[in-house]
Protein backbone atom coordinates (compact mmCIF):
# COMPACT_ATOMS: atom_id res chain seq x y z
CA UNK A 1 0.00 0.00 0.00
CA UNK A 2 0.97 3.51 -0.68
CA UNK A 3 2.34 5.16 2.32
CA UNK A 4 3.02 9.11 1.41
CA UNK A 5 4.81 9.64 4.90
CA UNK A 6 7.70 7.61 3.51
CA UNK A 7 7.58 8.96 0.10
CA UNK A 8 7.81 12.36 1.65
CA UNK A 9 10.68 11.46 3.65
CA UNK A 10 12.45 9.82 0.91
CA UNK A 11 12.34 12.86 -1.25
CA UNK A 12 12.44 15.59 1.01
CA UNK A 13 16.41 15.43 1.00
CA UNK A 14 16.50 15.77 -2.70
CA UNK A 15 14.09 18.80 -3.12
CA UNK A 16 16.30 20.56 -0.56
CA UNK A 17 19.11 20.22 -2.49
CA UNK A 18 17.31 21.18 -5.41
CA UNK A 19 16.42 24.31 -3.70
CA UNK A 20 19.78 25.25 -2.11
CA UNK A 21 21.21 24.92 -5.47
CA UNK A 22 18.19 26.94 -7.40
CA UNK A 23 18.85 29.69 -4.67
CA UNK A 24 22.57 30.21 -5.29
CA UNK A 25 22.22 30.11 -9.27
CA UNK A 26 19.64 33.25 -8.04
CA UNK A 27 22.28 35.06 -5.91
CA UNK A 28 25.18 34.15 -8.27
CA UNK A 29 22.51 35.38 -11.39
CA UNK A 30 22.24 39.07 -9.27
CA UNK A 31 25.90 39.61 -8.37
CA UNK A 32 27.03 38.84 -12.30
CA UNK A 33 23.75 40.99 -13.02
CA UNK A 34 25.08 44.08 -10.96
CA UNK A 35 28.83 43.70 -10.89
CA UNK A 36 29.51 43.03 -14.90
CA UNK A 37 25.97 43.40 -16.37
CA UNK A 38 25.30 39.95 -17.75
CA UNK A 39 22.99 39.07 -18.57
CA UNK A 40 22.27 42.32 -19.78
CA UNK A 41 19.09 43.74 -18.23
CA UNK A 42 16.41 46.22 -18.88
CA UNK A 43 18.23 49.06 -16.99
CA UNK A 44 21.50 48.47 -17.55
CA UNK A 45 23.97 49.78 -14.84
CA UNK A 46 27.11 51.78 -15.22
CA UNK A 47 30.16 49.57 -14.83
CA UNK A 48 32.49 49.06 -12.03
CA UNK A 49 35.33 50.76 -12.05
CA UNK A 50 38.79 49.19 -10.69
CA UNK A 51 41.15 52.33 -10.28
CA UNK A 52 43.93 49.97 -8.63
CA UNK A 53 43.61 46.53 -10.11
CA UNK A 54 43.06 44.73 -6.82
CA UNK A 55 40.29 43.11 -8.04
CA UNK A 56 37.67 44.71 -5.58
CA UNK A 57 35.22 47.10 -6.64
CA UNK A 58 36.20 51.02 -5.83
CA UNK A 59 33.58 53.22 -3.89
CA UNK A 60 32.76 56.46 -5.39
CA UNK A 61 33.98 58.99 -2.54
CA UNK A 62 29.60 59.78 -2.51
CA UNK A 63 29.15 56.49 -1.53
CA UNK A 64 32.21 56.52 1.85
CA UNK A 65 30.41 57.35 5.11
CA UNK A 66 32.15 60.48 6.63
CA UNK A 67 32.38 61.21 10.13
CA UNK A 68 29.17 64.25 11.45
CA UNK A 69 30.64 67.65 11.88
CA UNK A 70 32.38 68.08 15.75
CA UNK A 71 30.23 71.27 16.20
CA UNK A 72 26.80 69.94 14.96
CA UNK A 73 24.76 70.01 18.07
CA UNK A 74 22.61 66.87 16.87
CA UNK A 75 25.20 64.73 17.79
CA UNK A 76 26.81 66.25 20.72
CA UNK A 77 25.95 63.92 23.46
CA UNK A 78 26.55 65.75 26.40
CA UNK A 79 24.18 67.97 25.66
CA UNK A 80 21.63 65.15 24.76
CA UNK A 81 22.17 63.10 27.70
CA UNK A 82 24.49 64.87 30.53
CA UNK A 83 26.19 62.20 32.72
CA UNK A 84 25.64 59.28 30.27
CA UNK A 85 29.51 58.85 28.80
CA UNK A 86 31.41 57.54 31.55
CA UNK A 87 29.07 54.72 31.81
CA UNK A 88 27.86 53.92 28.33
CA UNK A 89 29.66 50.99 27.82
CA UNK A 90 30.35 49.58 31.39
CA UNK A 91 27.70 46.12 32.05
CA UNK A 92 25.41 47.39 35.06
CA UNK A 93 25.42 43.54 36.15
CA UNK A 94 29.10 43.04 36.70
CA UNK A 95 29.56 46.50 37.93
CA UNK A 96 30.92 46.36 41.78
CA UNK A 97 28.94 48.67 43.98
CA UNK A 98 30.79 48.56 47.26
CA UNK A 99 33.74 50.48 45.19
CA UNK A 100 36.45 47.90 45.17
CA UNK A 101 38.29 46.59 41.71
CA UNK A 102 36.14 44.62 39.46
CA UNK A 103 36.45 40.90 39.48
CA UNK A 104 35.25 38.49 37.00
CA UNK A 105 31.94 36.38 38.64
CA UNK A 106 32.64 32.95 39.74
CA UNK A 107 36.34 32.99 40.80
C-alpha cells in the first residue's frame, strides 16, 4: 500500500538540495547581473570601475560614510544626555557597587 509519509521522507532530502542549489544560481545570477551586467538587463547599470587593479570594486567617494561635523549640536551627546559617557559601555550587572576593583563572577 501507498504510504506518502515515507515517500515524503524519501524525497524531502532531494528537493532541498534542489532548492539550495536553485537559490545560489539566483544570488550568483544578481551579483554577475550588478557587478559586470550579464545578462544584460532592462536598466542596464554603469560599470564598475577598478582604479587599482586589486580586483575589488572602488567606492565612489559619494558612496564613503564620513564622520558628522564636531560642532553639529545633533550629535553632541553631552548635551543630549548629561552624565551618560562615563558609563555607556560599562555592564550594570558586573559592575561592583561597594567600590572595590572589578572581578570576573565565579572565581
Amino acid at each position: 500500500m501507498f504510504d506518502l509519509g515515507t515517500y515524503l521522507r524519501n524525497w524531502e532530502p532531494r528537493m532541498l538540495s534542489i532548492l539550495r542549489i536553485m537559490v545560489g544560481l539566483l544570488y550568483m545570477q544578481h551579483g554577475l547581473n550588478k557587478l559586470l551586467d550579464f545578462p544584460p538587463s532592462a536598466n542596464p547599470r554603469p560599470c564598475v570601475k577598478e582604479a587599482d587593479d586589486d580586483g575589488l570594486p572602488d567606492l565612489l567617494n559619494e558612496d564613503i560614510p564620513t564622520r558628522p561635523d564636531p560642532t553639529d549640536s545633533r550629535f553632541d551627546l553631552e548635551a543630549i544626555a548629561p552624565g551618560v559617557w562615563p558609563t555607556a559601555f560599562s555592564n550594570p550587572f558586573l559592575l561592583n557597587l561597594d567600590g572595590g576593583d572589578w572581578t570576573a563572577p565565579g572565581l
